[in-house]
PDB file of N, CA and C in Angstrom:
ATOM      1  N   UNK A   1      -1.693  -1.220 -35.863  1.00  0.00           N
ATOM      2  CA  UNK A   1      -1.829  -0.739 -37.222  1.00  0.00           C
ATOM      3  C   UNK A   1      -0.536  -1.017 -38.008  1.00  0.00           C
ATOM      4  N   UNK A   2       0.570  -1.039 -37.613  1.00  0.00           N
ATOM      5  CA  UNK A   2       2.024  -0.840 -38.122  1.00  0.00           C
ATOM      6  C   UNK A   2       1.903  -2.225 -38.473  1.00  0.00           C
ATOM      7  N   UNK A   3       1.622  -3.397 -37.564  1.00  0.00           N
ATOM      8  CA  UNK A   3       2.104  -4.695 -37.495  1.00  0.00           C
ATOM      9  C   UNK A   3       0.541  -4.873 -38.466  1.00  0.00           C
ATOM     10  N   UNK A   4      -0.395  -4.809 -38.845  1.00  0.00           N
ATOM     11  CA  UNK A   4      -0.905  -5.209 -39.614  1.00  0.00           C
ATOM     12  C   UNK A   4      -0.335  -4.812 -40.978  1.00  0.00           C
ATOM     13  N   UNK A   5      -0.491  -3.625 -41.367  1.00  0.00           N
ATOM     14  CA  UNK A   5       0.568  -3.110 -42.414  1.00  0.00           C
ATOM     15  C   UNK A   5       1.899  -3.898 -42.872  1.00  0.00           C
ATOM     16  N   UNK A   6       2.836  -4.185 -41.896  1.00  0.00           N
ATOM     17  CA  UNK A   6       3.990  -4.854 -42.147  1.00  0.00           C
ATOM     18  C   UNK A   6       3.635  -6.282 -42.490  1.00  0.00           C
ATOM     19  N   UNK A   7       2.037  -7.039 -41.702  1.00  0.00           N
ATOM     20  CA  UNK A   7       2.292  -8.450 -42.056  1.00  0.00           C
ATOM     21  C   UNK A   7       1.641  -8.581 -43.411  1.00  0.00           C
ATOM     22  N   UNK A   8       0.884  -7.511 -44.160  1.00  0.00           N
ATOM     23  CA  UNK A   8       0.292  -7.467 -45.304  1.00  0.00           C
ATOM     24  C   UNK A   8       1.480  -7.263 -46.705  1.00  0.00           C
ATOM     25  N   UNK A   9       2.427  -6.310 -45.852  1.00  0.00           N
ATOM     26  CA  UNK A   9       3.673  -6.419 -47.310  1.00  0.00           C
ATOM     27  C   UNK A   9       4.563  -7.776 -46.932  1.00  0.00           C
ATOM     28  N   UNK A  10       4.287  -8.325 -45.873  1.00  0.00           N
ATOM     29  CA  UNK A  10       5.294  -9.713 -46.310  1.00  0.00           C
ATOM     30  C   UNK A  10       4.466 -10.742 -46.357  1.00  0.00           C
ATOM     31  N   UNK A  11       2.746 -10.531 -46.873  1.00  0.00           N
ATOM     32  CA  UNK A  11       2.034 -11.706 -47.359  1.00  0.00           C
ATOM     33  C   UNK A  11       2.294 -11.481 -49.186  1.00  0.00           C
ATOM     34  N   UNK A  12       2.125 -10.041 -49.282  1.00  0.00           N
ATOM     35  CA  UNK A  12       2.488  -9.704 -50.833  1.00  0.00           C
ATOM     36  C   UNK A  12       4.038 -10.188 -51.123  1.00  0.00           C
ATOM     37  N   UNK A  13       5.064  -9.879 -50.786  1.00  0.00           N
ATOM     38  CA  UNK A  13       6.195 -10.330 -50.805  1.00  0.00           C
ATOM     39  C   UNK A  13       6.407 -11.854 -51.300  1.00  0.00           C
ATOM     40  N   UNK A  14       5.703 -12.828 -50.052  1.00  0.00           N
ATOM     41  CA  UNK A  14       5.605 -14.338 -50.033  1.00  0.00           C
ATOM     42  C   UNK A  14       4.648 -14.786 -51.097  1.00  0.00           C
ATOM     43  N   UNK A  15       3.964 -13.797 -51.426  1.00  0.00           N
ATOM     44  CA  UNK A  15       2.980 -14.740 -52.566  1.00  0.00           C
ATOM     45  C   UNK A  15       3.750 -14.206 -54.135  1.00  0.00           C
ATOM     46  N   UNK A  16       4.397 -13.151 -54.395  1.00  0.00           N
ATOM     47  CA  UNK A  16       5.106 -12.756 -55.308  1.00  0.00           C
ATOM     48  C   UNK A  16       6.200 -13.720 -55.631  1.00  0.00           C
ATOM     49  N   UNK A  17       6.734 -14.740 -54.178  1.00  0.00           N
ATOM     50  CA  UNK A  17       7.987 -15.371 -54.451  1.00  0.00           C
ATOM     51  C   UNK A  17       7.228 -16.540 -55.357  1.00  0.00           C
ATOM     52  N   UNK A  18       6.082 -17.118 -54.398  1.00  0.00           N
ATOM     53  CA  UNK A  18       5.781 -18.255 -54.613  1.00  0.00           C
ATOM     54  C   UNK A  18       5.175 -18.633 -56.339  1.00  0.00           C
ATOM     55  N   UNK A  19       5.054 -16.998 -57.126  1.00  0.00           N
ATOM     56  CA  UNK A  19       4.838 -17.191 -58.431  1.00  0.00           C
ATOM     57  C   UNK A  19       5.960 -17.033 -59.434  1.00  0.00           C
ATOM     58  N   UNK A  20       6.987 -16.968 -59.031  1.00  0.00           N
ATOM     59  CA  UNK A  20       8.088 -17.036 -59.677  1.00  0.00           C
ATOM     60  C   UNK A  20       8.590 -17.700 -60.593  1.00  0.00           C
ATOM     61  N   UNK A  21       8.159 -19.377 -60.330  1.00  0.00           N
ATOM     62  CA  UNK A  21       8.462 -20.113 -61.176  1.00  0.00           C
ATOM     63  C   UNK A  21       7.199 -20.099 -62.216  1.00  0.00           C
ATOM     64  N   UNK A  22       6.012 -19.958 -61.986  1.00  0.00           N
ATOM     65  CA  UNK A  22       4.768 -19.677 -62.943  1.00  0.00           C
ATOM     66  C   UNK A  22       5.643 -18.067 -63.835  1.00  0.00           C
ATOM     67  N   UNK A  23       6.135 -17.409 -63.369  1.00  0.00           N
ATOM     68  CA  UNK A  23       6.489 -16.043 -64.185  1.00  0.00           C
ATOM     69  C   UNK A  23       7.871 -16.509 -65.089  1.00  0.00           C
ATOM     70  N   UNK A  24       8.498 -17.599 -65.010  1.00  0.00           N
ATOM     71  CA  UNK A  24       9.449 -18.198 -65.735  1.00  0.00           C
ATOM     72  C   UNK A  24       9.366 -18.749 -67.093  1.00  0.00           C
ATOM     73  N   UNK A  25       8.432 -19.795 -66.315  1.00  0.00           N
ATOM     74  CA  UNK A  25       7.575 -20.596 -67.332  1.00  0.00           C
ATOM     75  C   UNK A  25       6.609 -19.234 -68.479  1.00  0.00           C
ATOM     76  N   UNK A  26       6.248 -18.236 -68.294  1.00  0.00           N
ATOM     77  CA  UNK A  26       5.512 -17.615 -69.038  1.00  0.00           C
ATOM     78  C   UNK A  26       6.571 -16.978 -69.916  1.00  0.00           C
ATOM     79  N   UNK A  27       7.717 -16.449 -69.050  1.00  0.00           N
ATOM     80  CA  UNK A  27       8.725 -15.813 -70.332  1.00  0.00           C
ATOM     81  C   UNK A  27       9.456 -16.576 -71.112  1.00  0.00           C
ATOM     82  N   UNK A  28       9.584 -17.742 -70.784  1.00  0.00           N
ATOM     83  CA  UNK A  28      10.041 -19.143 -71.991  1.00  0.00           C
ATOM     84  C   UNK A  28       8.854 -19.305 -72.558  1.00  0.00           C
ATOM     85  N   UNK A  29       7.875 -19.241 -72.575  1.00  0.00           N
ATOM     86  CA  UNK A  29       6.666 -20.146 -73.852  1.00  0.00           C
ATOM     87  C   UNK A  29       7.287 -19.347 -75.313  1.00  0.00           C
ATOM     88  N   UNK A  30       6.898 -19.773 -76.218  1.00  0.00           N
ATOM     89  CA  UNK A  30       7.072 -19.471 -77.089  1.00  0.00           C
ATOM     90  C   UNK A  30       5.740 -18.316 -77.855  1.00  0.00           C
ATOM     91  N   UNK A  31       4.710 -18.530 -77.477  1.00  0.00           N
ATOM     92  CA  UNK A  31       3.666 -18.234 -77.271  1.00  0.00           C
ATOM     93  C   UNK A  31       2.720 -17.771 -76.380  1.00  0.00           C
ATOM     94  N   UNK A  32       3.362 -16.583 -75.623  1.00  0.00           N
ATOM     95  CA  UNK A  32       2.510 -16.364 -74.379  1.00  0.00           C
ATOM     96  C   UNK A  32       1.143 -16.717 -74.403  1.00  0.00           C
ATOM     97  N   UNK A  33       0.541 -15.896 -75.181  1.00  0.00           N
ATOM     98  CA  UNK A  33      -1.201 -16.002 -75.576  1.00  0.00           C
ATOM     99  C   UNK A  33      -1.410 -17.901 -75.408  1.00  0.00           C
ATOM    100  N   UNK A  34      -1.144 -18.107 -76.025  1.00  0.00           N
ATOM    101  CA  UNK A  34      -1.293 -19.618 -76.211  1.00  0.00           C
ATOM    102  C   UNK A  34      -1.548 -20.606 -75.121  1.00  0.00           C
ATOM    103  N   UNK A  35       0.169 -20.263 -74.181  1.00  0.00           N
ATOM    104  CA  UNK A  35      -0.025 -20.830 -73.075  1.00  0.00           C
ATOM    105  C   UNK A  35      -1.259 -20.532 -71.717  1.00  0.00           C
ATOM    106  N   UNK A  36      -1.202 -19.365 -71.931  1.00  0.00           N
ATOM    107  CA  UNK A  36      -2.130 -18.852 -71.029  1.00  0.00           C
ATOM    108  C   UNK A  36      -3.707 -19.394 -71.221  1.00  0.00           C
ATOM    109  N   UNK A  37      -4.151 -19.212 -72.472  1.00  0.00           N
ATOM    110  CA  UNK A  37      -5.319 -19.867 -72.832  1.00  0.00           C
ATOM    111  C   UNK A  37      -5.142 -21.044 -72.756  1.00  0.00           C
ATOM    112  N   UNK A  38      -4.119 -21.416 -72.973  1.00  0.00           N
ATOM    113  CA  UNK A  38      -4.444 -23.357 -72.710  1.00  0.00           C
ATOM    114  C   UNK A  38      -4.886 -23.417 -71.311  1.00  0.00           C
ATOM    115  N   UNK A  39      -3.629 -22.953 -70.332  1.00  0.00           N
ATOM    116  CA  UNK A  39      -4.003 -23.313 -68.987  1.00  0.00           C
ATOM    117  C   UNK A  39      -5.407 -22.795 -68.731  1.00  0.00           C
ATOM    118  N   UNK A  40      -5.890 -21.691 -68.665  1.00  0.00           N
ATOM    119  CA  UNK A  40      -7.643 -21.080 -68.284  1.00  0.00           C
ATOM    120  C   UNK A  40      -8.170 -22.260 -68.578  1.00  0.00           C
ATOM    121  N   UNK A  41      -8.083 -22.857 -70.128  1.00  0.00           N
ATOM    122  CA  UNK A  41      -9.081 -23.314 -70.301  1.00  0.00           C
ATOM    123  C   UNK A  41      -9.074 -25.029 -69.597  1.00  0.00           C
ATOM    124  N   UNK A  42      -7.925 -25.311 -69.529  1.00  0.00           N
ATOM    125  CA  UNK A  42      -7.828 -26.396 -68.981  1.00  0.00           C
ATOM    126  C   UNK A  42      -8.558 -26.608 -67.073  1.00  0.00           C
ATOM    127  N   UNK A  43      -7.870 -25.420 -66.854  1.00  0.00           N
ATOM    128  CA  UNK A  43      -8.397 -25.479 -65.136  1.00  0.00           C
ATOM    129  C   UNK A  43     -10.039 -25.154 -65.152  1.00  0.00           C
ATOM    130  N   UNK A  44     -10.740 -23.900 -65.793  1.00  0.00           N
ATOM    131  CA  UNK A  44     -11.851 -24.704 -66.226  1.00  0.00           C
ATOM    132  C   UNK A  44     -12.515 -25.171 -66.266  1.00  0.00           C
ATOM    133  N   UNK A  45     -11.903 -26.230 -67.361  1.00  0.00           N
ATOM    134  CA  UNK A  45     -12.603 -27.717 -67.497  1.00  0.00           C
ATOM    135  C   UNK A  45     -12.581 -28.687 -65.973  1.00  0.00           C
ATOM    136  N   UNK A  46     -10.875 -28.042 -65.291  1.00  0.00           N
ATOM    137  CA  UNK A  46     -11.615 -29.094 -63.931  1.00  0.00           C
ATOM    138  C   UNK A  46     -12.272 -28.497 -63.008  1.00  0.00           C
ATOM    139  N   UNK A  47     -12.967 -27.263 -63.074  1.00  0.00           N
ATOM    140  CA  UNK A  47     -13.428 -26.605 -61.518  1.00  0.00           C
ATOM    141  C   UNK A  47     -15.129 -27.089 -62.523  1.00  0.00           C
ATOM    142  N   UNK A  48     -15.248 -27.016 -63.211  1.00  0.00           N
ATOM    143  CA  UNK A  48     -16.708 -27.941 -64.268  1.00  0.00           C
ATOM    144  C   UNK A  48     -17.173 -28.602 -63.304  1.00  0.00           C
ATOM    145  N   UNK A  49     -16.184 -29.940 -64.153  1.00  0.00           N
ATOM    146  CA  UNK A  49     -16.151 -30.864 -63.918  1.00  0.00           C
ATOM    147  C   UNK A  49     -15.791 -31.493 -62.705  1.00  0.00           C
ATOM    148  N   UNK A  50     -15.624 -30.743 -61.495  1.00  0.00           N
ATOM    149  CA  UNK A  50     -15.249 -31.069 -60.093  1.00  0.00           C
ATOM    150  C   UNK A  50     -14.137 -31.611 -59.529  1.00  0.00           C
ATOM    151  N   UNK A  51     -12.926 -31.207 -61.099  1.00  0.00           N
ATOM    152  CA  UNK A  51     -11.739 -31.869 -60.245  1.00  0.00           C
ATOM    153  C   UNK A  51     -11.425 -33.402 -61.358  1.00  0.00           C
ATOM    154  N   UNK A  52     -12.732 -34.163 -61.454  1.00  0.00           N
ATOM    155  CA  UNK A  52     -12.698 -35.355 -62.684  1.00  0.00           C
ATOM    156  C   UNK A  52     -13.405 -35.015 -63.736  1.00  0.00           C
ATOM    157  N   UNK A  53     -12.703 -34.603 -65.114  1.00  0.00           N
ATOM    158  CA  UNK A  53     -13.507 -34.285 -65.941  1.00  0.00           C
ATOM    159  C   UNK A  53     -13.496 -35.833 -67.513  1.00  0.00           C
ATOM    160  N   UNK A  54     -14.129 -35.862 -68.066  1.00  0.00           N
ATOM    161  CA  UNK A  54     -14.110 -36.829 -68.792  1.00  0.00           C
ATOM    162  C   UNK A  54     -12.775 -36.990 -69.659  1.00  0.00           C
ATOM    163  N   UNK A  55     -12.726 -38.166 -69.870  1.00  0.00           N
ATOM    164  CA  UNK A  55     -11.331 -38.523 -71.085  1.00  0.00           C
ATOM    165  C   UNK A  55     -11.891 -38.146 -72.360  1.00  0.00           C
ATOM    166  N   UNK A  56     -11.132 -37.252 -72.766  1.00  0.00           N
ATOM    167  CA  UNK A  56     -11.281 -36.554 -74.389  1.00  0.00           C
ATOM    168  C   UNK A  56     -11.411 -37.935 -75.364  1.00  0.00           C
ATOM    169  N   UNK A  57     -11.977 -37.962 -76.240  1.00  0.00           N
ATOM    170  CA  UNK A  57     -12.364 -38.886 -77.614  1.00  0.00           C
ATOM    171  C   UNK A  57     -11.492 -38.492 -78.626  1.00  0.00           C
TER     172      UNK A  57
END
């Protein structure tokens, strides 16, 4: 029980590090809202589109 417990706060730990640079990038935009909706909408468009989505016109 202990060792499940302990390996669950150092999966939270390791995945907290690994967004760090995504939590950087959000406090430099100039535009939080903005950025955030761009990216949603961009990823999205590739889970749609399977990864290849068409070239914009």
């Amino acid at each position: 029980m202990r060792f499940r417990n302990s390996a669950a706060g150092v999966q939270f730990v390791d995945v907290r590090a690994q967004l760090l640079p995504a939590d950087r990038l959000l406090n430099d935009a100039l535009d939080r809202y903005t950025l955030m909706r761009d990216t949603y909408l961009q990823r999205r468009r590739n889970l749609v589109f399977d990864g290849n989505p068409p070239d914009d016109e």
